[in-house]
PDB file of N, CA and C in Angstrom:
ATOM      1  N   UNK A   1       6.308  -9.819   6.125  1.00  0.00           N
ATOM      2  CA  UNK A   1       5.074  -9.074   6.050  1.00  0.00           C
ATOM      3  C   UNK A   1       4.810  -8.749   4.576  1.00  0.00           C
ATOM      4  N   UNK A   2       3.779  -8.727   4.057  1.00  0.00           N
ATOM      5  CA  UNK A   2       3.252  -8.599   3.171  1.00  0.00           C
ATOM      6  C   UNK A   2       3.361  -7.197   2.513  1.00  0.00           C
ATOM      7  N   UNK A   3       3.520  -7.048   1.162  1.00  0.00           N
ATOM      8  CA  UNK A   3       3.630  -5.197   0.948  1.00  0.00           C
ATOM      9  C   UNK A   3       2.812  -4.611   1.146  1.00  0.00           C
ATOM     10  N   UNK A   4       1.784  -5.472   0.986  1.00  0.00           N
ATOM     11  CA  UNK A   4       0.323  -4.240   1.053  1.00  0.00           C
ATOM     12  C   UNK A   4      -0.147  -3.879   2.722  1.00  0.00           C
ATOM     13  N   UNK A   5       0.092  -4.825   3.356  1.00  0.00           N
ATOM     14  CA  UNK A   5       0.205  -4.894   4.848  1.00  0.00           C
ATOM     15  C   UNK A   5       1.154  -3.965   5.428  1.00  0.00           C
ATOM     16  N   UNK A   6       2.226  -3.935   4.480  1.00  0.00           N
ATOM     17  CA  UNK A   6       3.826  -2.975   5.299  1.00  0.00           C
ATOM     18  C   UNK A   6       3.361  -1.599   4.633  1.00  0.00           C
ATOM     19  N   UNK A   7       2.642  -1.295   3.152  1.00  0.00           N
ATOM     20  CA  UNK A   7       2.000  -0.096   3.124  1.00  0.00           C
ATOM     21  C   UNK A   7       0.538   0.078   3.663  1.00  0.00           C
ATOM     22  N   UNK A   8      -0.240  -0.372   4.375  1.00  0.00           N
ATOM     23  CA  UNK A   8      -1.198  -0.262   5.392  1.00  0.00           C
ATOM     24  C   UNK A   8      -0.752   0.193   6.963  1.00  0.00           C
ATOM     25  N   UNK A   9       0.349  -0.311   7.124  1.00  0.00           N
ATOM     26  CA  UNK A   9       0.956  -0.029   8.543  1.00  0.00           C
ATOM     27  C   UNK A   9       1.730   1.313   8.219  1.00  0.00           C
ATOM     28  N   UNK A  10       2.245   1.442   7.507  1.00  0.00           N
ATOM     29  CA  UNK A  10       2.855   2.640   7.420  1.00  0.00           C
ATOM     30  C   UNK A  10       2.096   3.877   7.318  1.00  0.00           C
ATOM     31  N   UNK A  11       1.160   3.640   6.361  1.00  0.00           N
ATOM     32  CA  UNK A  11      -0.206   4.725   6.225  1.00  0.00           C
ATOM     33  C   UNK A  11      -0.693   5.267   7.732  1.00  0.00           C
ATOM     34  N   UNK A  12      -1.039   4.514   8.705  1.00  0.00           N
ATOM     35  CA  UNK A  12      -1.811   4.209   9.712  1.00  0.00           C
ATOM     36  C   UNK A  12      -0.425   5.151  10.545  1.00  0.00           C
ATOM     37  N   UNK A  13       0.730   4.497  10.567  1.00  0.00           N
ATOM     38  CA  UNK A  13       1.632   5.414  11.589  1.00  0.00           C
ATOM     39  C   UNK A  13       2.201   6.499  11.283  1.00  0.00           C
ATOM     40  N   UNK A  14       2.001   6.849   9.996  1.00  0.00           N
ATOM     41  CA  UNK A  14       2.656   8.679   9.322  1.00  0.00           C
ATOM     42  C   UNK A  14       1.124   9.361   9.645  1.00  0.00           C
ATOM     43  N   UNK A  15      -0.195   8.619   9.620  1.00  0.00           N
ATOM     44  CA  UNK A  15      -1.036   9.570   9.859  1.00  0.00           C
ATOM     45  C   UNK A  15      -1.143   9.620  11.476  1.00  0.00           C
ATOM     46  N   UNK A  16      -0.825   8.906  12.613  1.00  0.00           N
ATOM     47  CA  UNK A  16      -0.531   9.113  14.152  1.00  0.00           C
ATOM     48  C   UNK A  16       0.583   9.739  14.407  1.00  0.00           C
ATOM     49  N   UNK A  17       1.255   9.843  13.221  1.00  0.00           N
ATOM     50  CA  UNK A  17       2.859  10.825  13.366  1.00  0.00           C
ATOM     51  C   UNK A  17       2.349  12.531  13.354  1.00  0.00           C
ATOM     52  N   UNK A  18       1.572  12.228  12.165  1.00  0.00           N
ATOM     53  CA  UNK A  18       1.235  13.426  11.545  1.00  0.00           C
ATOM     54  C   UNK A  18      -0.096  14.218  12.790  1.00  0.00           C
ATOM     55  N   UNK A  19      -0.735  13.529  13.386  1.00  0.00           N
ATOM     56  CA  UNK A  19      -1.673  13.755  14.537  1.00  0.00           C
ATOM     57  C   UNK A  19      -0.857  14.565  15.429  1.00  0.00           C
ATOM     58  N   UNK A  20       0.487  14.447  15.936  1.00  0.00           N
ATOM     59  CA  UNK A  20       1.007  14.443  16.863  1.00  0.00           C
ATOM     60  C   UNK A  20       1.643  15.986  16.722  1.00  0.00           C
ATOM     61  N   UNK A  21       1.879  16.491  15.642  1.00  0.00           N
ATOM     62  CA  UNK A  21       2.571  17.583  15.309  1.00  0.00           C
ATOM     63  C   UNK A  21       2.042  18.611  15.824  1.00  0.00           C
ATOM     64  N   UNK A  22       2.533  19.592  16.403  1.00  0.00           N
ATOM     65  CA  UNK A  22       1.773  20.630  17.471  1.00  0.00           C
ATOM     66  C   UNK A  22       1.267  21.696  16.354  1.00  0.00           C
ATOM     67  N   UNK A  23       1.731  22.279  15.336  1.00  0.00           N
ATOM     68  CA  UNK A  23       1.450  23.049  14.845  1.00  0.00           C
ATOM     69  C   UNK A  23      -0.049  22.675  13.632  1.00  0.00           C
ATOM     70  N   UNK A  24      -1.033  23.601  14.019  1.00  0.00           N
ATOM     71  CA  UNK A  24      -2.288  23.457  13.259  1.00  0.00           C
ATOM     72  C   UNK A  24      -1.607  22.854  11.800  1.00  0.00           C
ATOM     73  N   UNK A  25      -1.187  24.027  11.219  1.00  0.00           N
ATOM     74  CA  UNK A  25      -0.712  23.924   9.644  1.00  0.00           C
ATOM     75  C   UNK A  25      -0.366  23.241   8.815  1.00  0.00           C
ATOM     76  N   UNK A  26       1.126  22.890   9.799  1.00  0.00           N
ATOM     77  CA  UNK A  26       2.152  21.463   9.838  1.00  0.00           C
ATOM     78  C   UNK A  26       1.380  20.451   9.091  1.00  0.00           C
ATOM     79  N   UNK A  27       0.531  20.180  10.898  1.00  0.00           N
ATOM     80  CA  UNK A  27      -0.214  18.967  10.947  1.00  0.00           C
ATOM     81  C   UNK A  27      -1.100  18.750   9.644  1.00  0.00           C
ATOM     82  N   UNK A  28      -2.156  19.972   9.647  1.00  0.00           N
ATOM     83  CA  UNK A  28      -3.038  19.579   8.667  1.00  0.00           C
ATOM     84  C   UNK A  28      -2.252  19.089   7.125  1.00  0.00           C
ATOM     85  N   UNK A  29      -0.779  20.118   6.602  1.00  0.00           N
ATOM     86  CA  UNK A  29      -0.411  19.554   5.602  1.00  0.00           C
ATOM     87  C   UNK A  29       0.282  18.474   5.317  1.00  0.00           C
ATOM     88  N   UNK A  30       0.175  18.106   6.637  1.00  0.00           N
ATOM     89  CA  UNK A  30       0.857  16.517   6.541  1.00  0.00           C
ATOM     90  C   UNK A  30      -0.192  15.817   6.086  1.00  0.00           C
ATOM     91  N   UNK A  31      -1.169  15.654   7.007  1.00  0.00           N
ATOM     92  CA  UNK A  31      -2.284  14.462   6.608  1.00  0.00           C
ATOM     93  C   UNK A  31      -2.795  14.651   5.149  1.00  0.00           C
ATOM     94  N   UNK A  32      -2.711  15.405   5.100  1.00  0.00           N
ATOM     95  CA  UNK A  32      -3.232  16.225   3.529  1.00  0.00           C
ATOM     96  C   UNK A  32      -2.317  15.375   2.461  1.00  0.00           C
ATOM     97  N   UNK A  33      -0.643  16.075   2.740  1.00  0.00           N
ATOM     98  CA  UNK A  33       0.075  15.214   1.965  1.00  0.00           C
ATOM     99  C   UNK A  33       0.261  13.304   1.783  1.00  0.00           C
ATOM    100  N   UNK A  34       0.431  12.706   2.987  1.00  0.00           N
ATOM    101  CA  UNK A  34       0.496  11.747   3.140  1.00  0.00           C
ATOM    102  C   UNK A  34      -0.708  11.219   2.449  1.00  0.00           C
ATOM    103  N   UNK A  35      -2.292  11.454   2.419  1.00  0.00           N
ATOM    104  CA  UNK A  35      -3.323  10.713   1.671  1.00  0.00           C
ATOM    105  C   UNK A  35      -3.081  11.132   0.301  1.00  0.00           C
ATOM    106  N   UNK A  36      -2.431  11.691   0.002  1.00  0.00           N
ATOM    107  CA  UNK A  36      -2.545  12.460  -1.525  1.00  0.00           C
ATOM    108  C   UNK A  36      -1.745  11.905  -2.370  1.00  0.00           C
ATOM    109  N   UNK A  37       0.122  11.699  -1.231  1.00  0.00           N
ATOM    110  CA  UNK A  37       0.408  10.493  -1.948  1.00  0.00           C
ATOM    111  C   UNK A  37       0.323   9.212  -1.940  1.00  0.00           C
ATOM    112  N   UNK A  38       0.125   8.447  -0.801  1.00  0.00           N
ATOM    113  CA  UNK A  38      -0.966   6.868  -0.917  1.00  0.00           C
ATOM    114  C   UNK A  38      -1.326   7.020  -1.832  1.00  0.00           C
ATOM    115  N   UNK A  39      -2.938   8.017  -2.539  1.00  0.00           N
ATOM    116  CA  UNK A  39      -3.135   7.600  -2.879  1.00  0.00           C
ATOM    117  C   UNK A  39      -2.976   7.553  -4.668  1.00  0.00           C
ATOM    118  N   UNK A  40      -2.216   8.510  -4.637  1.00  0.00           N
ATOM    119  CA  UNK A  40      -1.055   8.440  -5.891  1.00  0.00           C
ATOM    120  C   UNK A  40      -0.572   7.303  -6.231  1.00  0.00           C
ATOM    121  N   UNK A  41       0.393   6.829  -5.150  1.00  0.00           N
ATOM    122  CA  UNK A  41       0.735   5.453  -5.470  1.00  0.00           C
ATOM    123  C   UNK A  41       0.305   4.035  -5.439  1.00  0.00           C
ATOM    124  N   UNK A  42      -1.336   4.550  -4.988  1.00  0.00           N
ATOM    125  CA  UNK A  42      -2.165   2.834  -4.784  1.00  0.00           C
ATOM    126  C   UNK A  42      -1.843   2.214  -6.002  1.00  0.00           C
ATOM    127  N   UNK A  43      -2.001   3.168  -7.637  1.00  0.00           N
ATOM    128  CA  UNK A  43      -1.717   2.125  -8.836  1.00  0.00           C
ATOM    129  C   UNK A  43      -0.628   1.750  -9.427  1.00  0.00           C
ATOM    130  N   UNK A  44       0.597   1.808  -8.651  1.00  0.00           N
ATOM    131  CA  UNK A  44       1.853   1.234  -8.559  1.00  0.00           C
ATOM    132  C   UNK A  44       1.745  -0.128  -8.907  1.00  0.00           C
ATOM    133  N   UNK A  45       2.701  -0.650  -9.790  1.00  0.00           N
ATOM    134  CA  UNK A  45       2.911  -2.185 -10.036  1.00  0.00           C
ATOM    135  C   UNK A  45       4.159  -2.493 -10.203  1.00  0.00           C
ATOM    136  N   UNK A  46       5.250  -1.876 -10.283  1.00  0.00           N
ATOM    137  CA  UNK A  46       6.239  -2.230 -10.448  1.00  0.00           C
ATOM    138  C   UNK A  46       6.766  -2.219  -8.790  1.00  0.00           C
ATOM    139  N   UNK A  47       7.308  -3.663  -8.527  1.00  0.00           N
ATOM    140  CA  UNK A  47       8.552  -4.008  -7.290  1.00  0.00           C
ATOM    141  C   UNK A  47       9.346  -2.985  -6.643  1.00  0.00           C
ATOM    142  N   UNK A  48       9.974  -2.441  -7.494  1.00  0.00           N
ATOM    143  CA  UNK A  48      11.131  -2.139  -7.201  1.00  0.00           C
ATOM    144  C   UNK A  48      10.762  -0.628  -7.025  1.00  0.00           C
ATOM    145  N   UNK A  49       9.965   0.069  -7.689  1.00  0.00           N
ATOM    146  CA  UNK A  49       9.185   1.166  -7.480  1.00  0.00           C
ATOM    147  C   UNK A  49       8.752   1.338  -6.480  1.00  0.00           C
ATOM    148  N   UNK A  50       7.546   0.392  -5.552  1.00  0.00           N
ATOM    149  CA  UNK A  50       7.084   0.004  -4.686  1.00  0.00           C
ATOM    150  C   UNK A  50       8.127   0.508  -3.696  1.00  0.00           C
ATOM    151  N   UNK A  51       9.282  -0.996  -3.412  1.00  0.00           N
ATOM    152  CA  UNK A  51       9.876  -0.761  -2.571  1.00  0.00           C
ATOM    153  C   UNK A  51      10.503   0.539  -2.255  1.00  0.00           C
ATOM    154  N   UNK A  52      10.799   1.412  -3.387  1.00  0.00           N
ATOM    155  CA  UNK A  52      11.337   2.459  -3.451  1.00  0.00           C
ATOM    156  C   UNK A  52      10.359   3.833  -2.648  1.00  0.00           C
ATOM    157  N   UNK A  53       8.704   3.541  -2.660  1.00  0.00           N
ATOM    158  CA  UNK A  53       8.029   4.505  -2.112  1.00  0.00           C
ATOM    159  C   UNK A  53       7.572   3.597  -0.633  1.00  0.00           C
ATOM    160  N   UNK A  54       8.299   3.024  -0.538  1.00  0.00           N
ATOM    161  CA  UNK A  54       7.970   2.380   1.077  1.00  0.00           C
ATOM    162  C   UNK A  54       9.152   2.789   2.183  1.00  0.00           C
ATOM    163  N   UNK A  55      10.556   2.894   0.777  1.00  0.00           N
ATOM    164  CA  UNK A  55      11.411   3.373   1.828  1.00  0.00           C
ATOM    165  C   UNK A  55      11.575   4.532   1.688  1.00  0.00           C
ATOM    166  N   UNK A  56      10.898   5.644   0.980  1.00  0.00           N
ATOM    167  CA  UNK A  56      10.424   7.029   1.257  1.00  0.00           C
ATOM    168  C   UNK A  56       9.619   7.148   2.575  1.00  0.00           C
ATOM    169  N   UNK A  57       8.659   6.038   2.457  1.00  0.00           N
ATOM    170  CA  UNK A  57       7.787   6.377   3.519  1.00  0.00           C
ATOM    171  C   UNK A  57       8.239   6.422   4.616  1.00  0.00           C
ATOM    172  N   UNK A  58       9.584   5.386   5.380  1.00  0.00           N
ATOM    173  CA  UNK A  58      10.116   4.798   6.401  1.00  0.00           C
ATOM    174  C   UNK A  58      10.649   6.382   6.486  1.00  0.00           C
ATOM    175  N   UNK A  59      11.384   6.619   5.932  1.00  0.00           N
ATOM    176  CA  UNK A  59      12.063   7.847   6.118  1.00  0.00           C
ATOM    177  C   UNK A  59      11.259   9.014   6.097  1.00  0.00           C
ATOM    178  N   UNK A  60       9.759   9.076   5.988  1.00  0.00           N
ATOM    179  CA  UNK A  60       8.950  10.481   6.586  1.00  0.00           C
ATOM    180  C   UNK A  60       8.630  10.462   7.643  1.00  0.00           C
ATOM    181  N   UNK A  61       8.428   9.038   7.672  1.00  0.00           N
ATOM    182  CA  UNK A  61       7.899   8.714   9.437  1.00  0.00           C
ATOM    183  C   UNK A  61       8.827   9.214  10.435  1.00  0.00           C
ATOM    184  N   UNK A  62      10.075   8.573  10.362  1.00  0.00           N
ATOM    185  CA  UNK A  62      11.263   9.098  11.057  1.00  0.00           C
ATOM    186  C   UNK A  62      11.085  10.710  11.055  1.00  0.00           C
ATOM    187  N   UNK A  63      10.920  11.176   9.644  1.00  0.00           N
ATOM    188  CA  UNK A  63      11.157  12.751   9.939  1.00  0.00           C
ATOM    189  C   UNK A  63       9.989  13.201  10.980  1.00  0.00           C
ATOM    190  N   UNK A  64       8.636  12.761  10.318  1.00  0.00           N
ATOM    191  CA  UNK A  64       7.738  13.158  11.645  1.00  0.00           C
ATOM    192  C   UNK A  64       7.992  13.186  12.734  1.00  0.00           C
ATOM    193  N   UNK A  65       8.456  12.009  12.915  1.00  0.00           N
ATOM    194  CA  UNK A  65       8.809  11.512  14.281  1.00  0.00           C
ATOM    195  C   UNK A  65       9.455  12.628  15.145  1.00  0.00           C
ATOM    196  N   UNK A  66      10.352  12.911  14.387  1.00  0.00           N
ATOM    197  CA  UNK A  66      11.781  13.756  15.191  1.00  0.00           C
ATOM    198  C   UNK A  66      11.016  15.407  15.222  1.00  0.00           C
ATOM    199  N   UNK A  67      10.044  15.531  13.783  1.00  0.00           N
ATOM    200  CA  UNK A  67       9.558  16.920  13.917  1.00  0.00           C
ATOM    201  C   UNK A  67       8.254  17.511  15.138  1.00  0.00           C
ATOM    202  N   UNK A  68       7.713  15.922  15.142  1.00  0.00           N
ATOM    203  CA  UNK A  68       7.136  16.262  16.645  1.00  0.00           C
ATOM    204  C   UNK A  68       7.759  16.934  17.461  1.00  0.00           C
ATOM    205  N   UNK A  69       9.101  15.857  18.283  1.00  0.00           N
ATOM    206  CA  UNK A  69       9.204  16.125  19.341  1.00  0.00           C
ATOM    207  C   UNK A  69       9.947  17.443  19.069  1.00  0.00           C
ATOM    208  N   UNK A  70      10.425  18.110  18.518  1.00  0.00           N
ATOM    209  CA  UNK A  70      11.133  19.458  18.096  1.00  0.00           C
ATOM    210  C   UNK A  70       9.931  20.567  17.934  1.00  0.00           C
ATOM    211  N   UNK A  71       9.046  20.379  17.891  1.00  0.00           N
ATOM    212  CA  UNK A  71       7.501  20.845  17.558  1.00  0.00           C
ATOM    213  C   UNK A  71       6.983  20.897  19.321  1.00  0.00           C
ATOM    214  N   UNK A  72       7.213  20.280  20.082  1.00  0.00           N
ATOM    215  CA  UNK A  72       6.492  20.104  21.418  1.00  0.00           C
ATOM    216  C   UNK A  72       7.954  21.099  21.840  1.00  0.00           C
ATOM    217  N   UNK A  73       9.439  20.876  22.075  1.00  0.00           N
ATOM    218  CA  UNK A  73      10.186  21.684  22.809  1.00  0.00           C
ATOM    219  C   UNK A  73       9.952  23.309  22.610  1.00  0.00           C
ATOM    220  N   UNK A  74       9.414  23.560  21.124  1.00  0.00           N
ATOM    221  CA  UNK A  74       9.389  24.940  20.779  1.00  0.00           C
ATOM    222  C   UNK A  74       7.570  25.148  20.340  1.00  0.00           C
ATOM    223  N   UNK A  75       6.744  24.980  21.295  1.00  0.00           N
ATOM    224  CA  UNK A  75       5.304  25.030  20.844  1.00  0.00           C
ATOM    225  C   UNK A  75       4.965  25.935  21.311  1.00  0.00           C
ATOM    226  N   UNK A  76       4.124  26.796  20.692  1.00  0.00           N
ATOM    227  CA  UNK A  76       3.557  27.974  20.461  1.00  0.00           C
ATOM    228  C   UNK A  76       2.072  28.189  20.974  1.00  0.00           C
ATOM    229  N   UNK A  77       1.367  29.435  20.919  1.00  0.00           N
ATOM    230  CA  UNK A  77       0.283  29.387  21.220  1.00  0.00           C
ATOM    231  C   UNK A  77      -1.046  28.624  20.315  1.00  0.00           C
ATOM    232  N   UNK A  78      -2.001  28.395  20.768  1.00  0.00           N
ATOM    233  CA  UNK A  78      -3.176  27.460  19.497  1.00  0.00           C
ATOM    234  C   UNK A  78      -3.314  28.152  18.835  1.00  0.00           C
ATOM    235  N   UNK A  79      -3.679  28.215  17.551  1.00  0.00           N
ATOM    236  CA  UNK A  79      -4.665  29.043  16.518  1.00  0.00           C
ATOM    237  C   UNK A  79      -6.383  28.926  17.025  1.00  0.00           C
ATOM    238  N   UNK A  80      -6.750  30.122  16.839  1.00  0.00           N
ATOM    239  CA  UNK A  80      -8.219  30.427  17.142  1.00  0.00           C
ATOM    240  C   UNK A  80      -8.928  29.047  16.329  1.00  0.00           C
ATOM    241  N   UNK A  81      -8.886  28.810  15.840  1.00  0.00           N
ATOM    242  CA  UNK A  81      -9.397  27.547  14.631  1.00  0.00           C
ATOM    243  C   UNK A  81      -9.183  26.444  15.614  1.00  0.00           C
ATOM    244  N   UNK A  82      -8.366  26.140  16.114  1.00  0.00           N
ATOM    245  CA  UNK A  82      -7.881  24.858  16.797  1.00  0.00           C
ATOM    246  C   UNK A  82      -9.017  24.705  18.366  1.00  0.00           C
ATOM    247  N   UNK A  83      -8.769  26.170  18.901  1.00  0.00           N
ATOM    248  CA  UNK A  83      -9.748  26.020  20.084  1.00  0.00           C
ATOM    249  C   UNK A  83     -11.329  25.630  19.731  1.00  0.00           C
ATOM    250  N   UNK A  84     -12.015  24.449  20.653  1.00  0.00           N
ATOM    251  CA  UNK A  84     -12.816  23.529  20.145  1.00  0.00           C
ATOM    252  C   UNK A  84     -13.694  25.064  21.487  1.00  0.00           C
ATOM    253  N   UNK A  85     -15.270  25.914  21.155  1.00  0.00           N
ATOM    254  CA  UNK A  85     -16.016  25.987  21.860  1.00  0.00           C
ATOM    255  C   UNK A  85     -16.937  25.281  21.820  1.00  0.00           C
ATOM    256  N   UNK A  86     -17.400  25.112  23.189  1.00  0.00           N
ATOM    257  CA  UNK A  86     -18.803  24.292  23.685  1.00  0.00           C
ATOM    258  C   UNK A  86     -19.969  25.571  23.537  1.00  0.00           C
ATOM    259  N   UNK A  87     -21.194  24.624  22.944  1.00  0.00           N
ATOM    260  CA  UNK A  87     -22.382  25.680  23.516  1.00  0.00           C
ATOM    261  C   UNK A  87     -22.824  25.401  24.322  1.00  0.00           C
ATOM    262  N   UNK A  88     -22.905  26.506  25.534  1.00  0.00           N
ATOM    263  CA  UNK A  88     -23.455  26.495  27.074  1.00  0.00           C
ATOM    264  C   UNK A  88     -24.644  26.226  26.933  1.00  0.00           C
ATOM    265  N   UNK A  89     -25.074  24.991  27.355  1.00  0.00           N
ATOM    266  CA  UNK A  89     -27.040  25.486  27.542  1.00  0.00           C
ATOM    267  C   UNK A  89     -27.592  26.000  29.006  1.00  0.00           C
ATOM    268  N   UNK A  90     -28.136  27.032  27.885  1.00  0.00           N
ATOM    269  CA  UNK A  90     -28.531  28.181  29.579  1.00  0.00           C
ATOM    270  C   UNK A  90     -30.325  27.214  30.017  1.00  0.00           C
ATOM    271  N   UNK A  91     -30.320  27.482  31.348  1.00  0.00           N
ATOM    272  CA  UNK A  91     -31.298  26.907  31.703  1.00  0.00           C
ATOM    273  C   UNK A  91     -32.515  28.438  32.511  1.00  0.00           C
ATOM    274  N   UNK A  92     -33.372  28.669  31.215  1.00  0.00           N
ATOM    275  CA  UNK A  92     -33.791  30.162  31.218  1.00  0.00           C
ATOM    276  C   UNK A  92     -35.165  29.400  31.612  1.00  0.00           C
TER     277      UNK A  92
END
């Protein structure tokens, strides 16, 4: 697979990692972090550098991964922010 392809796939599954995290906060500073460093490192040119922030990445994913499901055994109530209201349309 291609690097730019193996950092496209990775992008794509730390931000469905990062979706998954129960906590508002968490979550939001994940996605936050994860685009911030992409895109830090889009002007990377050196190999070995590269490889070096790909196998950072492998290893956040994993952490997500595991902080989900540790995040769902001990999940808490929503934050007021998180609850989505509908506006009722009254029929007056």
């Amino acid at each position: 697979m291609s690097t730019r392809r193996l950092a496209k796939s990775l992008y794509r599954q730390l931000l469905r990692e990062a979706e998954k995290l129960p906590s508002y906060n968490f979550r939001l500073y994940a996605i936050r972090k994860i685009r911030d460093t992409f895109q830090t490192n889009k002007t990377i040119n050196d190999f070995q550098q590269i490889d070096m922030e790909i196998a950072t990445a492998k290893q956040s994913l994993e952490m997500l991964r595991r902080q989900a499901i540790i995040g769902h055994l001990y999940s808490a109530e929503k934050l007021v922010i998180e609850n989505k209201k509908r506006l009722k349309h009254s029929d007056d």
